[in-house]
Protein backbone atom coordinates (compact mmCIF):
# COMPACT_ATOMS: atom_id res chain seq x y z
CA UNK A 1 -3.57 -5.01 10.27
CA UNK A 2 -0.79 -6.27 11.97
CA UNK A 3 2.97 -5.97 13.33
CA UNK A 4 5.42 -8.69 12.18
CA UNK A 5 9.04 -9.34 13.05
CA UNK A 6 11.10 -12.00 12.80
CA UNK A 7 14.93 -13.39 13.90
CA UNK A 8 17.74 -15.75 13.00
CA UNK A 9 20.45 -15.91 15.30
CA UNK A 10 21.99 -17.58 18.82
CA UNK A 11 19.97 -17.74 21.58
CA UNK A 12 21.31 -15.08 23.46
CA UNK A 13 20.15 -12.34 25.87
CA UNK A 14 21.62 -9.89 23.71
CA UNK A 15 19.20 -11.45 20.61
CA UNK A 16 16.14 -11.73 23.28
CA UNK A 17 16.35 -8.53 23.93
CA UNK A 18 16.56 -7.80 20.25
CA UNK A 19 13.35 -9.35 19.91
CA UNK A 20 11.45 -7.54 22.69
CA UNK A 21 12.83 -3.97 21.17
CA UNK A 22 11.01 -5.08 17.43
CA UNK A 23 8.24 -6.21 19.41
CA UNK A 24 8.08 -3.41 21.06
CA UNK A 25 8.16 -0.65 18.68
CA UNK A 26 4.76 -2.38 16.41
CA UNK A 27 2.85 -1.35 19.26
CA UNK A 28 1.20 1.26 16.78
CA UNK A 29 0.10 -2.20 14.26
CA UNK A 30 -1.08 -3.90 17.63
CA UNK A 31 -1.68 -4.33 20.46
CA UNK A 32 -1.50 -8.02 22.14
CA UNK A 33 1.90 -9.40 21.37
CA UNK A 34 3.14 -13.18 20.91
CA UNK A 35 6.32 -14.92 19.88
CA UNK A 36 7.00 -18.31 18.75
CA UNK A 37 10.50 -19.72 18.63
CA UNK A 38 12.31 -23.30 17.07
CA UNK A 39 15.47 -23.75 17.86
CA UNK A 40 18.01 -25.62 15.26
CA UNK A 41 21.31 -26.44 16.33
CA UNK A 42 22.17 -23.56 18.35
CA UNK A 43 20.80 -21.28 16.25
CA UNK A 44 17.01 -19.64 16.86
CA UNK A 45 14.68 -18.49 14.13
CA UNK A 46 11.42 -16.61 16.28
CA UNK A 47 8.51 -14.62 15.05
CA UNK A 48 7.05 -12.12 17.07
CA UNK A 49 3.83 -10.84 16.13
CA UNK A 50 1.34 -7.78 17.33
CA UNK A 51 -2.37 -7.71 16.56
CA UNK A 52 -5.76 -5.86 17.36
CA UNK A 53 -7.49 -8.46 19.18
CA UNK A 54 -10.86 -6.14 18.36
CA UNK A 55 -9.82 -6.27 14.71
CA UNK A 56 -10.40 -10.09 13.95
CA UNK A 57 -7.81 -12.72 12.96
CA UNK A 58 -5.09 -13.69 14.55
CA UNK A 59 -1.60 -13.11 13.17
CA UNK A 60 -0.26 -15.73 14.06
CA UNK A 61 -0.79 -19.59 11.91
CA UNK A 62 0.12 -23.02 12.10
CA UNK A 63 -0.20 -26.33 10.07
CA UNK A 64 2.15 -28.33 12.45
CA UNK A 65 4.58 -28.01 9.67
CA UNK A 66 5.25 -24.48 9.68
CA UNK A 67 3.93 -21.57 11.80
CA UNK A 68 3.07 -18.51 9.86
CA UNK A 69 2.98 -14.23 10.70
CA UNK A 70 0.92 -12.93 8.15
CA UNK A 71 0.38 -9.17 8.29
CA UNK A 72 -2.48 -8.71 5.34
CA UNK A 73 -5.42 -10.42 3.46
CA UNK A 74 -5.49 -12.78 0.86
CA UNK A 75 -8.16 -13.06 -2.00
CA UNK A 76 -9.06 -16.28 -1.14
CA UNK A 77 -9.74 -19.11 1.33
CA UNK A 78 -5.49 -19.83 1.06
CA UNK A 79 -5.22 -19.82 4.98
CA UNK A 80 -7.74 -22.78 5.04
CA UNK A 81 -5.80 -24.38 2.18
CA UNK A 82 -2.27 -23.64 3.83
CA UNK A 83 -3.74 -24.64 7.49
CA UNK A 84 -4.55 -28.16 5.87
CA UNK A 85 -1.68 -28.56 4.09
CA UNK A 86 1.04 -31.54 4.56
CA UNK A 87 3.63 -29.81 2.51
CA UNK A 88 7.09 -29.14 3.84
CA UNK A 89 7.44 -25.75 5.12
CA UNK A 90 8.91 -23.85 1.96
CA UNK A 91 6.78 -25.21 -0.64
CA UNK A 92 3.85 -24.81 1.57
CA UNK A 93 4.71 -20.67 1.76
CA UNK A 94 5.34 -20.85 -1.80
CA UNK A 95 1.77 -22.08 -2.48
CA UNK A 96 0.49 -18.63 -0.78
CA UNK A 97 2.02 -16.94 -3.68
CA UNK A 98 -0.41 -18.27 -6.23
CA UNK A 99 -3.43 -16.71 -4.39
CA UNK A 100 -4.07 -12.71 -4.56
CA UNK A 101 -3.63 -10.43 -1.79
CA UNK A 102 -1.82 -8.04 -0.17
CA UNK A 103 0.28 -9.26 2.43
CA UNK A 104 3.93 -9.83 4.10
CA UNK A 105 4.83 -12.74 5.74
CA UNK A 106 7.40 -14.78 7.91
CA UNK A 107 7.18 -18.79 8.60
CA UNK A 108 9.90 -20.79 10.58
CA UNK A 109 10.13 -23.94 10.30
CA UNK A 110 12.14 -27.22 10.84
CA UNK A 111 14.22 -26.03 7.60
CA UNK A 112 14.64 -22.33 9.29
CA UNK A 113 12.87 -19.13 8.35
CA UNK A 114 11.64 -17.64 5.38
CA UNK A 115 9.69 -14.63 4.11
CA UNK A 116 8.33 -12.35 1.57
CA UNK A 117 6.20 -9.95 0.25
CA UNK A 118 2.95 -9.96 -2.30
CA UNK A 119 4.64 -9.44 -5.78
CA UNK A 120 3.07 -5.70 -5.62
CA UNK A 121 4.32 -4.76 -2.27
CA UNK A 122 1.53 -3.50 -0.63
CA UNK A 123 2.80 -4.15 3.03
CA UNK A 124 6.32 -2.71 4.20
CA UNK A 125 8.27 -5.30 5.75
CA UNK A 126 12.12 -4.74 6.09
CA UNK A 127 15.49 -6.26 6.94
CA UNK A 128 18.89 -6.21 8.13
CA UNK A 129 21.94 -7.76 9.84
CA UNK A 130 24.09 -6.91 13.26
CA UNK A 131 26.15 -9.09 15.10
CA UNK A 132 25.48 -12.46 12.58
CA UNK A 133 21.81 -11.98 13.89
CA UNK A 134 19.10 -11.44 10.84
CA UNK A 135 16.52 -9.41 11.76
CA UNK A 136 12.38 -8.52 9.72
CA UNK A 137 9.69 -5.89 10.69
CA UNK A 138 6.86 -4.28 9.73
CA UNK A 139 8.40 -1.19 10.46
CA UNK A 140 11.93 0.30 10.18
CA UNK A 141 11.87 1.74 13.31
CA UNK A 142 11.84 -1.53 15.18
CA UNK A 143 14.67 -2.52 13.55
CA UNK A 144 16.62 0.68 14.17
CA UNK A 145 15.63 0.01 18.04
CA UNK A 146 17.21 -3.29 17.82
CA UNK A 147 20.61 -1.87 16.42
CA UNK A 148 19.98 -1.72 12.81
CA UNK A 149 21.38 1.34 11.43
CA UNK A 150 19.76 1.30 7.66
CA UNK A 151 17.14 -1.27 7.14
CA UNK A 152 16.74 -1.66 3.73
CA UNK A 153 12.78 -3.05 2.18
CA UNK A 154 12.24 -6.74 1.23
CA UNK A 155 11.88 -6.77 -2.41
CA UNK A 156 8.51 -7.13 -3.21
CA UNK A 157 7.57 -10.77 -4.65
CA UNK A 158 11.09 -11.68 -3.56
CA UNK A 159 11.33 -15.19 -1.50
CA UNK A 160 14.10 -14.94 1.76
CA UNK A 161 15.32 -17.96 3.23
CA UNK A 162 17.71 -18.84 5.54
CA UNK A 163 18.83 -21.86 6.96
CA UNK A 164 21.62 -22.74 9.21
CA UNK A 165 22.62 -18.60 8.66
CA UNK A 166 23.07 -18.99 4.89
CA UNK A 167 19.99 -16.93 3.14
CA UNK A 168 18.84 -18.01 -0.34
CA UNK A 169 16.92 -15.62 -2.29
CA UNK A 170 13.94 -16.65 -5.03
CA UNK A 171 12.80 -14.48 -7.53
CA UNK A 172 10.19 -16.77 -9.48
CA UNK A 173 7.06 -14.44 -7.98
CA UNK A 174 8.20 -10.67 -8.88
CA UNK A 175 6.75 -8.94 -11.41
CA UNK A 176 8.13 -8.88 -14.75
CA UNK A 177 7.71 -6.05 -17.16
CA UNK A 178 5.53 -8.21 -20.23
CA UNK A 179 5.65 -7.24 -23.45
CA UNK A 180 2.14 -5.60 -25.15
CA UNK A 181 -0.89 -7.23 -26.34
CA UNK A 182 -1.88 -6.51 -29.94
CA UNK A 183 -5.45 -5.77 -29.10
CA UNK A 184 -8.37 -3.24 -30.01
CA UNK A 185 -9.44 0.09 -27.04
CA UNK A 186 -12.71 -1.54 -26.53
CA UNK A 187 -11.35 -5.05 -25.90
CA UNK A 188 -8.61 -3.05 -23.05
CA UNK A 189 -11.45 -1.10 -21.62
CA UNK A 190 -13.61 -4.10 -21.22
CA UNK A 191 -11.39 -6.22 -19.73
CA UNK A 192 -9.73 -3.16 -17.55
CA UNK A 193 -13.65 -2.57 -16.31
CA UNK A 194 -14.02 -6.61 -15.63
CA UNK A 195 -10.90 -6.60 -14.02
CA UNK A 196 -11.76 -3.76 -11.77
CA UNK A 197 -15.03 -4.80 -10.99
CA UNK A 198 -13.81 -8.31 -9.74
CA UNK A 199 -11.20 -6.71 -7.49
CA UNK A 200 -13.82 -4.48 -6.04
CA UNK A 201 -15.39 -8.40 -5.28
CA UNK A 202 -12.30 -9.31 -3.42
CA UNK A 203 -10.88 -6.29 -2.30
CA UNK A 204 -13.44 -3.82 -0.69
CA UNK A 205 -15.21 -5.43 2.16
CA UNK A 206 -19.07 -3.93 2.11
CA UNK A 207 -19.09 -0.81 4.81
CA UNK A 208 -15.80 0.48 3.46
CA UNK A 209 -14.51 3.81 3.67
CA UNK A 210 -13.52 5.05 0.28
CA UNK A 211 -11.04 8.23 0.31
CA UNK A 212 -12.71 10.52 -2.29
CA UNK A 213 -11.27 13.57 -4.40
CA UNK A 214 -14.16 12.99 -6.94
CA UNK A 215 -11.26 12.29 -9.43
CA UNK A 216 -10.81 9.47 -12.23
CA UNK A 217 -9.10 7.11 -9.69
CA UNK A 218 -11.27 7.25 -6.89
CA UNK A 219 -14.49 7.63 -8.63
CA UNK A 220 -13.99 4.35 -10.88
CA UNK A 221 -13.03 2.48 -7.47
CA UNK A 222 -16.42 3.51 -6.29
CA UNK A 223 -18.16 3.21 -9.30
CA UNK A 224 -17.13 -1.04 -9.38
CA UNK A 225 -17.81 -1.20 -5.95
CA UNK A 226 -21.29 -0.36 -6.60
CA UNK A 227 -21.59 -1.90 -9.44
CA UNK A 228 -20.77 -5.28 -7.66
CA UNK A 229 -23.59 -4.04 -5.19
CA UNK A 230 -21.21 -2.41 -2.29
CA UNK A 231 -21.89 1.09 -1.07
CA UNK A 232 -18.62 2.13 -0.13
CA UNK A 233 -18.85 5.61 2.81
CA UNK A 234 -17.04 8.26 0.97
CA UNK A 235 -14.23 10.92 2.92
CA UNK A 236 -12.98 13.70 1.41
CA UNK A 237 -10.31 16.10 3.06
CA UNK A 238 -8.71 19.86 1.54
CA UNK A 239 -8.11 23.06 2.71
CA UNK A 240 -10.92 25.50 3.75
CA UNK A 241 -13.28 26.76 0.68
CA UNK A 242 -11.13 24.24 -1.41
CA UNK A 243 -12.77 23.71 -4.88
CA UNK A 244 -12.11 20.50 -5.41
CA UNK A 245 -14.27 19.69 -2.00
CA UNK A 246 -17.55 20.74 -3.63
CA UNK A 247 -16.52 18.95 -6.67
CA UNK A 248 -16.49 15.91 -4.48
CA UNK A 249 -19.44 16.65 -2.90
CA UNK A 250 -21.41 16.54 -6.41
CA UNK A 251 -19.72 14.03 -7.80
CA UNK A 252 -20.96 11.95 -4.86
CA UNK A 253 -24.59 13.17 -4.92
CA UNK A 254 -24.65 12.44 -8.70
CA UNK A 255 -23.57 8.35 -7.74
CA UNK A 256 -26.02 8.72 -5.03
CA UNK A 257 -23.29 7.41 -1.94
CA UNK A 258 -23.02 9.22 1.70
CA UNK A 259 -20.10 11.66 1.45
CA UNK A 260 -18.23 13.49 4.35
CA UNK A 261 -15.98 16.28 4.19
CA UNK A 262 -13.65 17.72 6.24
CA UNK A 263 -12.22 21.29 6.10
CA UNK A 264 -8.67 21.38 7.50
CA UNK A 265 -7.55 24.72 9.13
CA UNK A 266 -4.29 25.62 8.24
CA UNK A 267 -2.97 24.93 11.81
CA UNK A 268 -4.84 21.82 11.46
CA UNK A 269 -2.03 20.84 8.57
CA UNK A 270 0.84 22.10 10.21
CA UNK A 271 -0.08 20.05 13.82
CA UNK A 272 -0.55 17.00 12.07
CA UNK A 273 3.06 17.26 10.17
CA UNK A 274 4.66 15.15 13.62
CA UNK A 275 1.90 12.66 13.96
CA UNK A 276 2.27 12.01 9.67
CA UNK A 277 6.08 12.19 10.03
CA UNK A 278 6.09 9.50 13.25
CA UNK A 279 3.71 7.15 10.90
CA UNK A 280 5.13 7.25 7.96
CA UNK A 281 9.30 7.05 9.10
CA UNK A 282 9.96 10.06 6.54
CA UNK A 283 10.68 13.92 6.58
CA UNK A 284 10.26 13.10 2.33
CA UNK A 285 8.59 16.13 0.85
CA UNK A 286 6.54 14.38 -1.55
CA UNK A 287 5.81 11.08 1.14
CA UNK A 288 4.69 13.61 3.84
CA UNK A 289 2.33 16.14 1.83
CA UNK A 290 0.75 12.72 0.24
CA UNK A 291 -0.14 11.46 3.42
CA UNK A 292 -1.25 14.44 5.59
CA UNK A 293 -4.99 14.43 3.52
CA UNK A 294 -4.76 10.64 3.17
CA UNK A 295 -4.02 10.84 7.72
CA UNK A 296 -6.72 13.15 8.01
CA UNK A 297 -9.25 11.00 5.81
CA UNK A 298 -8.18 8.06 8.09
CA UNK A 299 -8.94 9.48 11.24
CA UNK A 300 -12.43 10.87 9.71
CA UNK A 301 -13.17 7.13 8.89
CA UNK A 302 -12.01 5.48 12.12
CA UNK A 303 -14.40 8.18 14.46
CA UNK A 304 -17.38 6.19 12.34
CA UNK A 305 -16.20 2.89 14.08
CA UNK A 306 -15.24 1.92 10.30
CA UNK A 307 -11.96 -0.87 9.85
CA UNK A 308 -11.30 -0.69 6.01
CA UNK A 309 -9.96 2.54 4.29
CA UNK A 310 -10.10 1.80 0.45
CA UNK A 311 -7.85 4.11 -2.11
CA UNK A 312 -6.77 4.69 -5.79
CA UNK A 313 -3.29 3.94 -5.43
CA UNK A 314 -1.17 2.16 -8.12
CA UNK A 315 -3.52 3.72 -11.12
CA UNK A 316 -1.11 6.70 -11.78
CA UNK A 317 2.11 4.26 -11.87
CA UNK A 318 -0.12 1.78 -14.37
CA UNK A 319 -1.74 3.95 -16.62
CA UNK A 320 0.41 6.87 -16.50
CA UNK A 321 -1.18 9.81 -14.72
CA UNK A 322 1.92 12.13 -13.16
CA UNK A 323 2.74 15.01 -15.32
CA UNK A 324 5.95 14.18 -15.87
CA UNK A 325 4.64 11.50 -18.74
CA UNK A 326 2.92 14.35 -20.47
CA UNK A 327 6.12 15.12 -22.14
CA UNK A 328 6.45 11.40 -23.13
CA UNK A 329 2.99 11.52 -25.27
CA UNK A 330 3.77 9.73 -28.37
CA UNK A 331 6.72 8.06 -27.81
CA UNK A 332 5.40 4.45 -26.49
CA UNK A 333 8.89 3.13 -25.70
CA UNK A 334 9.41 5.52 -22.88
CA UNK A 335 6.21 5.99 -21.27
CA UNK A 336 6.68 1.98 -20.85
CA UNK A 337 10.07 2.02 -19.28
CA UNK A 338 8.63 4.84 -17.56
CA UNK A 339 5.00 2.93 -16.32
CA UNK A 340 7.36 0.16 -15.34
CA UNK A 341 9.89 2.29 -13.29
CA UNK A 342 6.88 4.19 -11.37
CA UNK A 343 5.36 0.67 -10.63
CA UNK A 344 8.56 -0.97 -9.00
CA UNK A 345 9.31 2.55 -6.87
CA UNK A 346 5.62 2.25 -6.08
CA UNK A 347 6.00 0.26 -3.00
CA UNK A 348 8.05 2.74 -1.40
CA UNK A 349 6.74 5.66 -2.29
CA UNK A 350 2.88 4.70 -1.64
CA UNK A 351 2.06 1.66 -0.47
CA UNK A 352 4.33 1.27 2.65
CA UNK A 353 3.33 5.42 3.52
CA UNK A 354 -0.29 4.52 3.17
CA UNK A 355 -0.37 1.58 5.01
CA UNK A 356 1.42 2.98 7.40
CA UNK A 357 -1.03 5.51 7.95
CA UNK A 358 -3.74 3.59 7.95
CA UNK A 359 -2.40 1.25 10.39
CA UNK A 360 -1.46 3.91 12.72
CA UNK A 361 -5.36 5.18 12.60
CA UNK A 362 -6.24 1.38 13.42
CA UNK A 363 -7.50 0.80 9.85
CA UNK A 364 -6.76 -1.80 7.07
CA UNK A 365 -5.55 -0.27 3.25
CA UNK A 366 -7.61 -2.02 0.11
CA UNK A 367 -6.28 -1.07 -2.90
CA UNK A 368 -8.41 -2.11 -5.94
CA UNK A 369 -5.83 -0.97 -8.65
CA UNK A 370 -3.55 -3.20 -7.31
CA UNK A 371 -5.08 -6.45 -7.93
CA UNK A 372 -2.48 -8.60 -9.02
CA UNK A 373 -4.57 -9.98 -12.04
CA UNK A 374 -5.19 -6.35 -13.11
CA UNK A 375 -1.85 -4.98 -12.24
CA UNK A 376 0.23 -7.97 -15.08
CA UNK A 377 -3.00 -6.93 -17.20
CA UNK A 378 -2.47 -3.03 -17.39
CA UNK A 379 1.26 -4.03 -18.21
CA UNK A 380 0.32 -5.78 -21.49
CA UNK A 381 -1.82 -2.81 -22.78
CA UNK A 382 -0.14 -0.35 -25.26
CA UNK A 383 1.41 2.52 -23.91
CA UNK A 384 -0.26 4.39 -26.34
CA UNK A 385 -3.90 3.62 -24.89
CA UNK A 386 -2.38 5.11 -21.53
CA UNK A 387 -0.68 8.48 -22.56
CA UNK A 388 -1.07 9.95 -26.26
CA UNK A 389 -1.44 12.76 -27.64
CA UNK A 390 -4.99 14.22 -28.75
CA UNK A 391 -6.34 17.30 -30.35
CA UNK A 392 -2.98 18.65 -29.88
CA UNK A 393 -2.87 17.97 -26.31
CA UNK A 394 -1.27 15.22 -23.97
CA UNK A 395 -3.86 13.11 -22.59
CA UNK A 396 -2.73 10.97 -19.63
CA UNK A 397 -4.94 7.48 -18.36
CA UNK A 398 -6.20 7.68 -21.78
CA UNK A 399 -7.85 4.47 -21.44
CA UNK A 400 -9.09 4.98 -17.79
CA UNK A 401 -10.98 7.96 -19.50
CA UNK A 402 -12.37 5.89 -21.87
CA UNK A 403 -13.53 3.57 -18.91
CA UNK A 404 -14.88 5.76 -17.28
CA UNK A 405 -17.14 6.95 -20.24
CA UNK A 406 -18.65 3.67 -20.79
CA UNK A 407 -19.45 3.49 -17.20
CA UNK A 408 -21.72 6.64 -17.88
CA UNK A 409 -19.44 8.53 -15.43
CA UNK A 410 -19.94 12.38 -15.73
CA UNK A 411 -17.80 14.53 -18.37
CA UNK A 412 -16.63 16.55 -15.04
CA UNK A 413 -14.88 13.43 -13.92
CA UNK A 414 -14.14 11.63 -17.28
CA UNK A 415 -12.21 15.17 -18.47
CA UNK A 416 -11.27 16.02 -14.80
CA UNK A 417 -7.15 16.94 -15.48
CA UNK A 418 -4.97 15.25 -13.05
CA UNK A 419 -3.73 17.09 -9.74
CA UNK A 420 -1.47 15.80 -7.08
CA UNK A 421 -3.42 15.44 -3.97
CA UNK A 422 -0.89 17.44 -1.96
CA UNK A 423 -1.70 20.26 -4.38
CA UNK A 424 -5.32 19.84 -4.69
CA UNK A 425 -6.26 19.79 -1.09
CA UNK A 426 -3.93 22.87 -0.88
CA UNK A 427 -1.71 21.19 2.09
CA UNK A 428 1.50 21.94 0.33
CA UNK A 429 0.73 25.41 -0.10
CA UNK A 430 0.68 25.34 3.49
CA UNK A 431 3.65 23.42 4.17
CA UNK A 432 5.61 25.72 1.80
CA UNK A 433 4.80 28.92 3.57
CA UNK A 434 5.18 27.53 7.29
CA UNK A 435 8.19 26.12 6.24
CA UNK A 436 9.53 29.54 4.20
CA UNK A 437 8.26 31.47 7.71
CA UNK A 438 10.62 29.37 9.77
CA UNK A 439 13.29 29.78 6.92
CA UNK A 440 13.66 26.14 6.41
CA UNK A 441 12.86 24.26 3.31
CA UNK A 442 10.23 21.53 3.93
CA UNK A 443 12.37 18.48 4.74
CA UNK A 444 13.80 20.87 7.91
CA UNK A 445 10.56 21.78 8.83
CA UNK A 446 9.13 17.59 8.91
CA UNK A 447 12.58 17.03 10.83
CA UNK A 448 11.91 19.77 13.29
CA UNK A 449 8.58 18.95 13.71
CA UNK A 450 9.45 15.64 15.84
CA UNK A 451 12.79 16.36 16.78
C-alpha cells in the first residue's frame, strides 16, 4: 500500500515542482514521503514515493545498482533476491517479473529509469508527457496536478524504459491469450482447486478480511483459505432487509467463519457517492456502483484495526460469469475471444477501482483469482467447461460450479445464479432513483456529487 511516481526530465524548478505536485496528491496511498534522484547528463530521472510508516515496508529499495519504488507484494522472497543482486539495473527489474505478485514499480538507475506493471495489472500506475518531461503515478490525479491533461495506464506486463529521453518498450511479460488444453472436467477442476488453494498460501495473509456476498466467487476464496488453515473475517454490505444479506449470513454459519454485516441506509449510498467518486477518479456508472458496497466493506474492515481486504475479482473475466456470455453458450470460439477481451479490460475496470478503494480506506487488495499461475491456467481450459449450455439453460462458471461441488460447498451456493453486486446489494436501485429525482442520469449525478 503505497504511492509511486516517477520523472525523466531537466533539472529544473519547473520539473521540481512537478515532482512535489505527484508527490503531493498520493497523500491518500501514504503518508511519509521520500524522493531519490540520479542525475545523467543534464537530464534527471527521480522517484518519489509515499508510504504508511504503521503499515510495514518501506517503499523505497536499493541494491547499490538500482533503487527501486515498489507499490505491492510479491509471492516470494524476490526483494531479498533483488536486494542481493549484482545485476545491471534492467536485467535486475526484469528478474522481478519471474516471481508472482501484484505490484507496480519504478527503478532508476545509472542506465535511466524504467517501469512496469505485474502482467495482470493489479496496481494502477499511469503515464504521460509535457514539456519533454516523462512523468508515472499511482494515481491519475497526480499527474493531472503536474500538467498532464489525459494520463493514459501503463500496459500491464509491459516493460518502460527510457534512457537519455528515448523510451523503449518490452513486451516479453504480458499475457498472451494460449490456446486450450485437451484435457478431461475432473483433471480442470483439480488443478483449478490446487491452483486456488496455493494462491490462498501466498495471497491471503492469516487475519484477512474477506468481502462476502455468499456467492460462487467469494465463497471458494474462503473456502481455500480455510482449507490451507486461514480463517479469513468475513464483511458483507447491501441495502436494508436485502436478501442476499441473510444468504450471507448462512452461508457463513454453515463454513463456520465470523461474519459482519452492514445495512446501508439509502442516504448512507447516496453520501458516500463523493468519497467513492474522489477514490476511484471516475463518475463511470458501472466503476462507481461496483465500488460503493466494495467502499463500504472497506471501511467495515479497517474500524477492526484489520490491513488486508481480500476479494473475488478476475473470476467473472476467467471463467465467464457476466450475463452478457449467456448468449454465447455453445459457441466456444466467442466466449474465448470474449474471456480474453474481459481479462485485458480487467485492469481498468476492477483492479485499479478496487485498489483504489482499498488504499484510500488504508487497506491492501489480495486477489486470489488473480494468481498469475492460475490466471495462464484458466486460459488453457475449454471454453466450453466455462459457459455451456445445460438442460436447456446457459450455465455460466460451469467449471467453478463443479469446484465448488467437490469442495462439498452447499447447493445454495454451487446453483446460486450470478448477480452484479451493484444490483444485489440494491445500491443501483438507489443511485437510479436519486439520480432520476434530480433529473440527471447517473454519470451527472457522480459529477455533481464532487463538483
Amino acid at each position: 500500500m503505497t504511492g509511486i511516481c516517477g520523472l525523466v526530465g531537466p533539472e529544473t524548478g519547473e520539473t521540481a515542482t512537478m515532482l512535489e505536485r505527484m508527490v503531493d496528491a498520493l497523500a491518500m496511498r501514504g503518508t511519509s514521503r521520500r524522493t531519490v534522484k540520479v542525475k545523467i547528463g543534464n537530464t534527471s530521472y527521480v522517484l518519489g514515493v509515499r508510504q504508511s510508516p504503521s503499515f510495514g515496508a518501506d517503499g523505497l529499495f536499493s541494491n547499490g545498482i538500482l533503487t527501486l519504488a515498489i507499490d505491492g507484494y510479491f509471492c516470494d522472497d524476490a526483494i531479498e533476491k533483488f536486494l542481493e543482486s549484482s545485476l545491471p539495473g534492467s536485467k535486475a527489474f526484469r528478474e522481478l517479473y519471474k516471481s508472482e505478485g501484484a505490484y507496480a514499480m519504478l527503478g532508476v538507475s545509472s542506465e535511466g529509469l524504467v517501469g512496469g506493471r505485474d502482467p495482470v495489472g493489479q496496481k494502477p500506475l499511469y503515464y504521460g508527457s509535457d514539456k519533454g518531461v516523462v512523468l508515472f503515478a499511482s494515481l491519475k490525479t497526480a499527474l493531472t496536478n503536474a500538467g498532464i491533461a489525459n494520463p493514459k495506464p501503463v500496459p500491464p506486463g509491459q516493460i518502460v524504459s527510457i534512457t537519455n529521453s528515448a523510451t523503449s518498450t518490452d513486451d516479453t511479460y504480458r499475457l498472451e491469450n494460449t490456446n486450450e488444453d485437451n484435457i478431461s472436467e475432473k483433471s480442470a477442476v483439480e488443478k483449478l482447486g490446487s491452483l486456488l488453494s496455493e494462491s490462498a498460501i501466498k495471497t491471503v495473509p492469516e487475519g484477512s478480511a474477506l468481502a462476502f456476498s455468499g456467492g460462487l466467487d467469494s465463497t471458494l476464496v474462503a473456502q481455500a483459505a480455510m482449507l490451507t488453515s486461514r480463517r479469513p473475517e468475513l464483511f458483507t454490505v447491501g441495502l436494508e432487509n436485502q436478501p442476499e444479506l441473510q444468504h450471507a449470513q448462512q452461508v457463513a454459519d454453515q463454513m463456520g467463519l465470523p461474519i459482519t454485516v452492514r445495512e446501508l441506509t439509502k442516504k448512507e449510498v447516496v453520501d458516500l457517492v463523493p468519497d467513492v467518486v474522489q477514490a476511484t477518479e471516475s463518475i463511470d456508472p458501472t466503476v462507481v456502483g461496483v465500488s460503493l458496497p466494495f467502499y463500504a466493506t472497506c471501511q467495515m474492515a479497517r474500524a477492526k484495526g484489520l490491513k488486508h481486504i481480500v476479494a473475488g475479482q478476475l473470476s467473472d473475466e476467467l471463467f465467464g460469469g457476466y450475463a452478457r456470455f449467456e448468449e454465447l453458450a455453445g459457441n466456444n470460439a466467442t466466449v474465448k475471444r470474449e474471456v480474453w477481451e474481459s481479462l485485458v479490460s480487467a485492469s481498468a475496470n476492477d483492479f485499479e477501482p478496487g485498489d483504489k478503494v482499498a488504499v484510500t480506506n488504508r487497506l491492501d487488495l489480495r486477489c486470489p483469482f488473480a494468481y498469475l499461475p492460475l490466471v495462464q491456467y484458466a486460459l488453457r481450459i475449454p471454453a466450453g467447461f466455462k459457459v455451456r449450455v445445460q438442460n436447456g439453460q446457459p450455465v455460466r462458471k460451469f467449471i467453478l460450479r463443479k469446484l465448488a461441488s467437490s469442495w462439498g460447498l452447499p447447493a445454495s451456493v454451487v446453483d446460486r445464479p450470478k448477480r452484479a453486486i451493484q444490483y444485489s446489494t440494491g445500491v443501483m436501485n438507489v443511485l437510479e432513483k436519486e439520480a432520476k429525482n434530480r433529473g440527471l442520469g447517473l454519470r451527472g449525478l457522480f459529477q455533481e456529487q464532487v463538483a
